[in-house]
PDB file of N, CA and C in Angstrom:
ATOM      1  N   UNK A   1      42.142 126.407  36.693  1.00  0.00           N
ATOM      2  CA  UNK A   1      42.826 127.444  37.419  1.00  0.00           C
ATOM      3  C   UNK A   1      41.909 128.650  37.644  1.00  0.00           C
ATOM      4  N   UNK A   2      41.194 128.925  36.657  1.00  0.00           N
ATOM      5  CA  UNK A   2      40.219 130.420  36.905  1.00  0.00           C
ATOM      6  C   UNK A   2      39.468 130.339  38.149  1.00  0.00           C
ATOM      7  N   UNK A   3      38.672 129.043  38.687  1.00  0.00           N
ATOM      8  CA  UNK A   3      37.730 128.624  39.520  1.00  0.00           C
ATOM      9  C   UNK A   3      38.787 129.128  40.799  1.00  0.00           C
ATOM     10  N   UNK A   4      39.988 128.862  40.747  1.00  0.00           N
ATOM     11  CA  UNK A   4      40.885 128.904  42.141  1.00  0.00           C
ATOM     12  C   UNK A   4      40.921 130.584  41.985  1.00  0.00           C
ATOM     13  N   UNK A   5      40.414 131.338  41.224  1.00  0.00           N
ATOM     14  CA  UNK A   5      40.631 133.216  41.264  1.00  0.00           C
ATOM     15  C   UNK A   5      39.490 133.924  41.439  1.00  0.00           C
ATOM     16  N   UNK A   6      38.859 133.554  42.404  1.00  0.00           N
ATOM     17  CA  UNK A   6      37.051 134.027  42.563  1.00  0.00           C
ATOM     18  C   UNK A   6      37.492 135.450  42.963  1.00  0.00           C
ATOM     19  N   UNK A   7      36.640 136.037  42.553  1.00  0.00           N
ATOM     20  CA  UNK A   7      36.415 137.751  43.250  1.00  0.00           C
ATOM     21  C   UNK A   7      36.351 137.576  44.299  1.00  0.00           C
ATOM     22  N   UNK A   8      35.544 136.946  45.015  1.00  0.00           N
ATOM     23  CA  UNK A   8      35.597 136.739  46.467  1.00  0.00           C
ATOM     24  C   UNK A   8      36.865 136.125  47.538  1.00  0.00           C
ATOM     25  N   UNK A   9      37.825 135.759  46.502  1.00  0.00           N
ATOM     26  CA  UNK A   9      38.802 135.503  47.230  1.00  0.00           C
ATOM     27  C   UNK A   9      40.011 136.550  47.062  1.00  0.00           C
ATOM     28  N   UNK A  10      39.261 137.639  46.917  1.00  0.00           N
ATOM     29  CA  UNK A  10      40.567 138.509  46.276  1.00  0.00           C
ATOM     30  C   UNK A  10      40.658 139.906  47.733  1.00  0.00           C
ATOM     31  N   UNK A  11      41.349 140.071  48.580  1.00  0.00           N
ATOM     32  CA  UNK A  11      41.399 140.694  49.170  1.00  0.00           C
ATOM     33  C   UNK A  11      41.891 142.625  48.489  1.00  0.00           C
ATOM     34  N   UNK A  12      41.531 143.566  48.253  1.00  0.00           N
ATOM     35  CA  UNK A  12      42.550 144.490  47.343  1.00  0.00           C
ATOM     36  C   UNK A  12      42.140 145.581  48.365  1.00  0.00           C
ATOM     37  N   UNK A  13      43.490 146.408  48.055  1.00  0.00           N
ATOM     38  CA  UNK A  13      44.404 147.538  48.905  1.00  0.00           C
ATOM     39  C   UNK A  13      44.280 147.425  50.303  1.00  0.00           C
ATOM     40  N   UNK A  14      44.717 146.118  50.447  1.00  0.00           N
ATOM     41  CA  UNK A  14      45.033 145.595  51.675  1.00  0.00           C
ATOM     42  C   UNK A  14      46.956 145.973  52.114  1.00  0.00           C
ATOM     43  N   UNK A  15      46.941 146.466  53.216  1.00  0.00           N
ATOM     44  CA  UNK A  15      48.313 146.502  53.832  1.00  0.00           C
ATOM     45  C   UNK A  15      48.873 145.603  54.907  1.00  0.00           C
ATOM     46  N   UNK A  16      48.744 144.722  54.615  1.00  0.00           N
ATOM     47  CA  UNK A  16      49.527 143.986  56.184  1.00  0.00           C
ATOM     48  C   UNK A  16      50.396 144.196  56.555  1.00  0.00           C
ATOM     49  N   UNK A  17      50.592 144.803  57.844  1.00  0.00           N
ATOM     50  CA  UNK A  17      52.125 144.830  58.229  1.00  0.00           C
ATOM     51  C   UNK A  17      53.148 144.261  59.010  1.00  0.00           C
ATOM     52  N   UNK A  18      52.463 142.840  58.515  1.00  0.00           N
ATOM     53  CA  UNK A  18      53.669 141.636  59.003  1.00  0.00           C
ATOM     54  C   UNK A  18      53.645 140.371  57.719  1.00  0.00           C
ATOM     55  N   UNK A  19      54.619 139.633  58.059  1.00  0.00           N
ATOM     56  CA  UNK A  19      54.186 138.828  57.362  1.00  0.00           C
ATOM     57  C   UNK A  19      52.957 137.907  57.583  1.00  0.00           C
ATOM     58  N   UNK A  20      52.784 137.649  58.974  1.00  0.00           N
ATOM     59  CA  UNK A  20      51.840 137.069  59.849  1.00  0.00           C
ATOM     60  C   UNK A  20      50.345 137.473  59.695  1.00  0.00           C
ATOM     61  N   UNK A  21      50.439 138.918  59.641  1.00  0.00           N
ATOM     62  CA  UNK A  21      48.978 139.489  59.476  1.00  0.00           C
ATOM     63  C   UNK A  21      48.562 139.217  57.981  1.00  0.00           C
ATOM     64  N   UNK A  22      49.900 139.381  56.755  1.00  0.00           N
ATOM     65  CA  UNK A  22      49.510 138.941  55.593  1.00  0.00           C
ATOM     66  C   UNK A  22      48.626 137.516  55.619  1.00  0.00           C
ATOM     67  N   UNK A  23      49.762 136.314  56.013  1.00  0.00           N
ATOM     68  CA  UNK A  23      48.605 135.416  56.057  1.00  0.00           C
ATOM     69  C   UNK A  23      47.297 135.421  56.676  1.00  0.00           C
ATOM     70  N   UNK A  24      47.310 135.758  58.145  1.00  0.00           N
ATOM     71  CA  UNK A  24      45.860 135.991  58.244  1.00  0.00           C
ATOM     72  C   UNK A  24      44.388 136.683  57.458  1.00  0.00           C
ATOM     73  N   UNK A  25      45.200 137.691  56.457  1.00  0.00           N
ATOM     74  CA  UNK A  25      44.236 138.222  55.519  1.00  0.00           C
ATOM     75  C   UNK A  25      44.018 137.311  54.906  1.00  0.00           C
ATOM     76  N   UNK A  26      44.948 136.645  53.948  1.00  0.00           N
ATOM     77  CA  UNK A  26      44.845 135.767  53.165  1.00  0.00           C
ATOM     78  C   UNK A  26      43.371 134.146  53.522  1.00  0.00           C
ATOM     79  N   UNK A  27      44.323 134.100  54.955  1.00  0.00           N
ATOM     80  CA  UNK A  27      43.469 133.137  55.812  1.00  0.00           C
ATOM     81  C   UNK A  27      42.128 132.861  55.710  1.00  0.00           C
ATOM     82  N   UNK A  28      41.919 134.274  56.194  1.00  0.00           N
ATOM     83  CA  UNK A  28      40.233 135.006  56.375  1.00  0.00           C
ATOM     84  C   UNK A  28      39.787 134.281  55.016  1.00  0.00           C
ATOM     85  N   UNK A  29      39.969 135.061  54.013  1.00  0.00           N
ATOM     86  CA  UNK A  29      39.453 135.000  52.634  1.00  0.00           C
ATOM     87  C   UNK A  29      38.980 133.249  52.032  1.00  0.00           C
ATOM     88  N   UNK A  30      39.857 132.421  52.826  1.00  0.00           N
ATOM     89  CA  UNK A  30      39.793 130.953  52.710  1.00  0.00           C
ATOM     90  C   UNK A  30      38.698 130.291  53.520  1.00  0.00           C
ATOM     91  N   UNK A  31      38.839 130.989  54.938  1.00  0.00           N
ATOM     92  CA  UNK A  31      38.011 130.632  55.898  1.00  0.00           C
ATOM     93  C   UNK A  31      36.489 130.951  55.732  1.00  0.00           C
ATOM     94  N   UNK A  32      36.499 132.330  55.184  1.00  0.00           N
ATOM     95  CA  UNK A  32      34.713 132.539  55.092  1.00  0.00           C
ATOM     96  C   UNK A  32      34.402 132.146  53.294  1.00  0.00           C
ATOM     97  N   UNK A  33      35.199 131.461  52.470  1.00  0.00           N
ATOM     98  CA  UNK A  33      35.051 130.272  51.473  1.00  0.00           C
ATOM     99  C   UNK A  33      34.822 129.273  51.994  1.00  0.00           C
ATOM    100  N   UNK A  34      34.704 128.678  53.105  1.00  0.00           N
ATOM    101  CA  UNK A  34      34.252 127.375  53.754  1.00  0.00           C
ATOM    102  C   UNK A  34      35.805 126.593  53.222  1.00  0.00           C
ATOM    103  N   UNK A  35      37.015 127.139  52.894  1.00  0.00           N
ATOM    104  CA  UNK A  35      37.830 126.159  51.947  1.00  0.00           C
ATOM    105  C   UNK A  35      38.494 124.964  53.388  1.00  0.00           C
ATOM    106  N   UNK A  36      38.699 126.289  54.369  1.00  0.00           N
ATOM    107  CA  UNK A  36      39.565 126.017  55.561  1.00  0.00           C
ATOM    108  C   UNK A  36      38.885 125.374  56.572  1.00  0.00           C
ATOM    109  N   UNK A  37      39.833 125.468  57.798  1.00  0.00           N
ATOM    110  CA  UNK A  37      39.004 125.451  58.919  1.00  0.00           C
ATOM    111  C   UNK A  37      39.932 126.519  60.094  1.00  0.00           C
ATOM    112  N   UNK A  38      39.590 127.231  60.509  1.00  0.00           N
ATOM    113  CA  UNK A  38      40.525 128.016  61.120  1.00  0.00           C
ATOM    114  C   UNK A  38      42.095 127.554  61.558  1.00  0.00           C
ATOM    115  N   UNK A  39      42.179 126.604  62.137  1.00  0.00           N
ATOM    116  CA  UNK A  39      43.364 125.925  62.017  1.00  0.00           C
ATOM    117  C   UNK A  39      44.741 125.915  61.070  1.00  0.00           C
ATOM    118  N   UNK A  40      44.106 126.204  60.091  1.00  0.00           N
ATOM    119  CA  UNK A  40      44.824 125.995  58.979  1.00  0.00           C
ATOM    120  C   UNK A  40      45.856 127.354  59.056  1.00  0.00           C
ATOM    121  N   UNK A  41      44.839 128.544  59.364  1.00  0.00           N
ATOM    122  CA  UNK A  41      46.013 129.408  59.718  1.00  0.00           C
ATOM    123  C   UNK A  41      46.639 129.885  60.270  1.00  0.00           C
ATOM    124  N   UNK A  42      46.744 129.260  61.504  1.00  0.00           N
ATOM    125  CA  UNK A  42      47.700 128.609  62.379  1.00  0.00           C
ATOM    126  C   UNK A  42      48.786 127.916  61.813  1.00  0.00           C
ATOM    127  N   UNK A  43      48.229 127.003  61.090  1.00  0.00           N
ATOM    128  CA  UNK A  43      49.193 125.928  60.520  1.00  0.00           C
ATOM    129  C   UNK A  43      50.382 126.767  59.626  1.00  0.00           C
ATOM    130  N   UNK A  44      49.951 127.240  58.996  1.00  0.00           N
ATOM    131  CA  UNK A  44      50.631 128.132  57.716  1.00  0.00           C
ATOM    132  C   UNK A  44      51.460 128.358  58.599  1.00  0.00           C
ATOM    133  N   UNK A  45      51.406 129.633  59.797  1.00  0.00           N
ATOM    134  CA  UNK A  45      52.191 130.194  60.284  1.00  0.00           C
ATOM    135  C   UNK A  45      53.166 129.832  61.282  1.00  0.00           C
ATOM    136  N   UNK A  46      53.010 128.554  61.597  1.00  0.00           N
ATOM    137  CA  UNK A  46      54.223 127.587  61.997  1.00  0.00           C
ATOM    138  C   UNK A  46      54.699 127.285  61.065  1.00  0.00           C
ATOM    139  N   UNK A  47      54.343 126.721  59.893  1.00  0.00           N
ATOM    140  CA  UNK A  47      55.271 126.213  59.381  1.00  0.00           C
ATOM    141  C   UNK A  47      56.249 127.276  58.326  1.00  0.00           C
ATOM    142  N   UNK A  48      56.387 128.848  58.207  1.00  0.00           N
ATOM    143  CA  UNK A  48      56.944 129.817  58.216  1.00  0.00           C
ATOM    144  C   UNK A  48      57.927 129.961  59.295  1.00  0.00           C
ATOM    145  N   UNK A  49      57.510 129.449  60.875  1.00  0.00           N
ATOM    146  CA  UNK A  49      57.764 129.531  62.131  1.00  0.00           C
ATOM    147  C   UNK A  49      59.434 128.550  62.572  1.00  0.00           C
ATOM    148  N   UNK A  50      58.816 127.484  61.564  1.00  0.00           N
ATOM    149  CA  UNK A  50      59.385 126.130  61.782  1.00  0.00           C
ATOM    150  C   UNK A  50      60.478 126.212  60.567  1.00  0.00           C
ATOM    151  N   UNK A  51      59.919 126.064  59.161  1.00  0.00           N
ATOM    152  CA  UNK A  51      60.442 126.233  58.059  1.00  0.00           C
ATOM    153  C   UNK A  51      61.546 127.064  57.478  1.00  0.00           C
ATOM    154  N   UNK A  52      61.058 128.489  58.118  1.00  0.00           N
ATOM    155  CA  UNK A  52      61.597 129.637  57.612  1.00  0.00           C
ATOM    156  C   UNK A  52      60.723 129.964  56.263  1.00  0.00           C
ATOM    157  N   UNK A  53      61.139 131.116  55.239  1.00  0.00           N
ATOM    158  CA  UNK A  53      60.034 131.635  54.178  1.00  0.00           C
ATOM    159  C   UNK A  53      60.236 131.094  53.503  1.00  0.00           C
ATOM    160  N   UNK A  54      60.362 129.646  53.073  1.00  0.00           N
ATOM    161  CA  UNK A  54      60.224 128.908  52.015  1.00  0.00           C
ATOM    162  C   UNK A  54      59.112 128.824  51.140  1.00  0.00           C
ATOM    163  N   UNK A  55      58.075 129.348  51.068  1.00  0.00           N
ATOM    164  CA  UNK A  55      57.157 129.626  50.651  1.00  0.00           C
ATOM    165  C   UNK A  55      57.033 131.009  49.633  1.00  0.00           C
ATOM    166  N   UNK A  56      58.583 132.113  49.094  1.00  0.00           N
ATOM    167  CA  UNK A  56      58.529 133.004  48.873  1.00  0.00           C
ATOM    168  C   UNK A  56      58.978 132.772  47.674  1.00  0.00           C
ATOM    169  N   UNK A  57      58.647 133.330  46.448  1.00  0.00           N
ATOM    170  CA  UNK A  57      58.735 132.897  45.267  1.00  0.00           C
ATOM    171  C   UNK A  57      59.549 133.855  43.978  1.00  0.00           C
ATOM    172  N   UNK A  58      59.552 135.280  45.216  1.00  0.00           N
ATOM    173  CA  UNK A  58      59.922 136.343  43.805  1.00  0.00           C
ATOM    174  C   UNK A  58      59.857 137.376  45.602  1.00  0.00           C
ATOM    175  N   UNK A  59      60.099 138.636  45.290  1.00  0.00           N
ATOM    176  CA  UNK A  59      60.037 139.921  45.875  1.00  0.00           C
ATOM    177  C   UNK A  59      58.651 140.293  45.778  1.00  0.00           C
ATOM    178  N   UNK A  60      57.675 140.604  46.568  1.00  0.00           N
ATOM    179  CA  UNK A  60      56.457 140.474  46.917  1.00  0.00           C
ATOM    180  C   UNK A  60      55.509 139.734  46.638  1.00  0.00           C
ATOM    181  N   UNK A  61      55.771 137.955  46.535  1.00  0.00           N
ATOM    182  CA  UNK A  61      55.215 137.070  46.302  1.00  0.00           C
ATOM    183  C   UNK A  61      55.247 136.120  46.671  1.00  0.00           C
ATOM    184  N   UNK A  62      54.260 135.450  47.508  1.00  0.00           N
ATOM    185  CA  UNK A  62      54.753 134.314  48.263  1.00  0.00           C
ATOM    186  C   UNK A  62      53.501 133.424  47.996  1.00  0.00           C
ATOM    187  N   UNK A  63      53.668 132.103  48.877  1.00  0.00           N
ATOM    188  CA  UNK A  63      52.478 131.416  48.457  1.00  0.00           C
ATOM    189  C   UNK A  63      52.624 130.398  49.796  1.00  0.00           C
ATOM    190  N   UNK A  64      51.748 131.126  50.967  1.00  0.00           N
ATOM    191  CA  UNK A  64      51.931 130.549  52.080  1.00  0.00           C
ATOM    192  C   UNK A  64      51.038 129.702  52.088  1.00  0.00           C
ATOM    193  N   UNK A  65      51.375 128.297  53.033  1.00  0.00           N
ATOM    194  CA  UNK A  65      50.599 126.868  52.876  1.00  0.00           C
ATOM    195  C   UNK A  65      51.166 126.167  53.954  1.00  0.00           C
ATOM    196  N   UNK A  66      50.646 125.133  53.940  1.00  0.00           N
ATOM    197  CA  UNK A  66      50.481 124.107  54.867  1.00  0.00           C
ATOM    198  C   UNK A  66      50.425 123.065  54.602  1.00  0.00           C
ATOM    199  N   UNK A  67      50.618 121.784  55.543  1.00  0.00           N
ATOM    200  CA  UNK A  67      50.424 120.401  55.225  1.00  0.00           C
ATOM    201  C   UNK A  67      49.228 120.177  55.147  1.00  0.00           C
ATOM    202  N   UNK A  68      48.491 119.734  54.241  1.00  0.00           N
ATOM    203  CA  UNK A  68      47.210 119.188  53.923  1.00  0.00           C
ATOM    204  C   UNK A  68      46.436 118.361  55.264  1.00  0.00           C
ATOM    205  N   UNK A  69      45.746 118.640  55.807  1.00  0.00           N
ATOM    206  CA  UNK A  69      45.134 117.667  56.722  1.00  0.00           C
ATOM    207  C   UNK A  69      43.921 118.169  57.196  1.00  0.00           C
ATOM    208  N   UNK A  70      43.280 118.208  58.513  1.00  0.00           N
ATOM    209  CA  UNK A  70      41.715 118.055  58.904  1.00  0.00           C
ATOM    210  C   UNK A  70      41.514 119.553  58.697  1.00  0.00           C
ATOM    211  N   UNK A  71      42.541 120.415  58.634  1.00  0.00           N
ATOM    212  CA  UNK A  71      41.739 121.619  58.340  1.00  0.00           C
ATOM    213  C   UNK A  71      41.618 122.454  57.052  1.00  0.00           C
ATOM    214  N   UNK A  72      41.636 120.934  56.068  1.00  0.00           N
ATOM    215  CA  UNK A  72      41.560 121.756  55.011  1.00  0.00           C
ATOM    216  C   UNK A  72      40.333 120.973  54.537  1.00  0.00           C
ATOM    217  N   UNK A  73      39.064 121.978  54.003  1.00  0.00           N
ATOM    218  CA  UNK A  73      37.828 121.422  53.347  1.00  0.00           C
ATOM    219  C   UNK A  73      38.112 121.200  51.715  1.00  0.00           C
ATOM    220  N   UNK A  74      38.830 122.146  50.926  1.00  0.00           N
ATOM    221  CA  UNK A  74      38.811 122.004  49.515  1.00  0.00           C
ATOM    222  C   UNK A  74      39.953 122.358  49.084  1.00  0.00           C
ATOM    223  N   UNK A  75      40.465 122.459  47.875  1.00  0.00           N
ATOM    224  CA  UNK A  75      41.421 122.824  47.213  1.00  0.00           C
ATOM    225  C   UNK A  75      41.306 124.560  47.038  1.00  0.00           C
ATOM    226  N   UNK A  76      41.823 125.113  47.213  1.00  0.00           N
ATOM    227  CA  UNK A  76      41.553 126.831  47.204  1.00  0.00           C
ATOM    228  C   UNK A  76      42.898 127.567  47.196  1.00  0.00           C
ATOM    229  N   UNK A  77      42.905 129.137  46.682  1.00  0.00           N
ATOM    230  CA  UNK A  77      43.934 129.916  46.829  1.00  0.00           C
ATOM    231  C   UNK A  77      42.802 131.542  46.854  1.00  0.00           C
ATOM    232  N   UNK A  78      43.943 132.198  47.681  1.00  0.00           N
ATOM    233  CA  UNK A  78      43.328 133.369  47.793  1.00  0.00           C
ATOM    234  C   UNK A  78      44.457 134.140  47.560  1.00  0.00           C
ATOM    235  N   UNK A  79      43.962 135.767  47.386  1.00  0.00           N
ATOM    236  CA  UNK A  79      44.962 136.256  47.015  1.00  0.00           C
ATOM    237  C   UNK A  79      44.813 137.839  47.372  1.00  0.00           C
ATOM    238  N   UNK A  80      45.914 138.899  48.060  1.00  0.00           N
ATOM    239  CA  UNK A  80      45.856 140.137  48.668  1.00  0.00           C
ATOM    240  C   UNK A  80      46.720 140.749  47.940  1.00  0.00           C
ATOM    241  N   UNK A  81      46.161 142.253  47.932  1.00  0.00           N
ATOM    242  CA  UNK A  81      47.216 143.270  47.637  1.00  0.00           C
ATOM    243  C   UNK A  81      46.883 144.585  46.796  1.00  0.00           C
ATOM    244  N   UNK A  82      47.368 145.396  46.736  1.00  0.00           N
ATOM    245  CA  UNK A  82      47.071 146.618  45.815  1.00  0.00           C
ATOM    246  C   UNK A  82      46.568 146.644  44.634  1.00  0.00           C
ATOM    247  N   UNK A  83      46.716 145.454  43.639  1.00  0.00           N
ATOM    248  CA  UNK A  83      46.211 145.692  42.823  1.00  0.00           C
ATOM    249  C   UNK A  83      45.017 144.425  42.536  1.00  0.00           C
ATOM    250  N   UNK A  84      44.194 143.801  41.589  1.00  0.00           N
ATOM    251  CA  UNK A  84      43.734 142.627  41.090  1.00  0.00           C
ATOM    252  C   UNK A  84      44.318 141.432  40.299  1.00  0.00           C
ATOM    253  N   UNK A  85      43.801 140.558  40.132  1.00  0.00           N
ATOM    254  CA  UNK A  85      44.891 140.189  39.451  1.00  0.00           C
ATOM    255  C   UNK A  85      44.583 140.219  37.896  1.00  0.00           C
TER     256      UNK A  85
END
């Protein structure tokens, strides 16, 4: 689990002010990890689109994702927000 919490994937005092732009921060952080492939966050955000926020876990916590397929290079999580973790 530590390997999935790189400094480099940690976006901080970031404000998004959508849910949409959240993932795209998030996105970014995956994408210039080589984890993604741009696609992917696209993908996320249909399937929010499609789904609804099933992906929301608590009151400012979510864990947006996608179906596994060509635009995903590795196993990865990234992570935004005011504080570290």
């Amino acid at each position: 689990m530590r390997e999935l919490f790189r400094r480099e994937a940690l976006a901080v005092d970031t404000q998004p002010r959508s849910w949409r732009e959240a993932i795209r921060v998030a996105g970014a952080l995956l994408l210039d990890a080589g984890s993604i492939e741009a696609g992917y966050i696209d993908a996320m955000i249909d399937a929010v689109e499609t789904l609804g926020p099933y992906m929301v876990v608590a009151p400012h916590f979510a864990i947006a994702h996608a179906a596994a397929g060509a635009h995903v290079v590795k196993d990865d999580m990234a992570k935004w927000g005011a504080t570290t973790i």
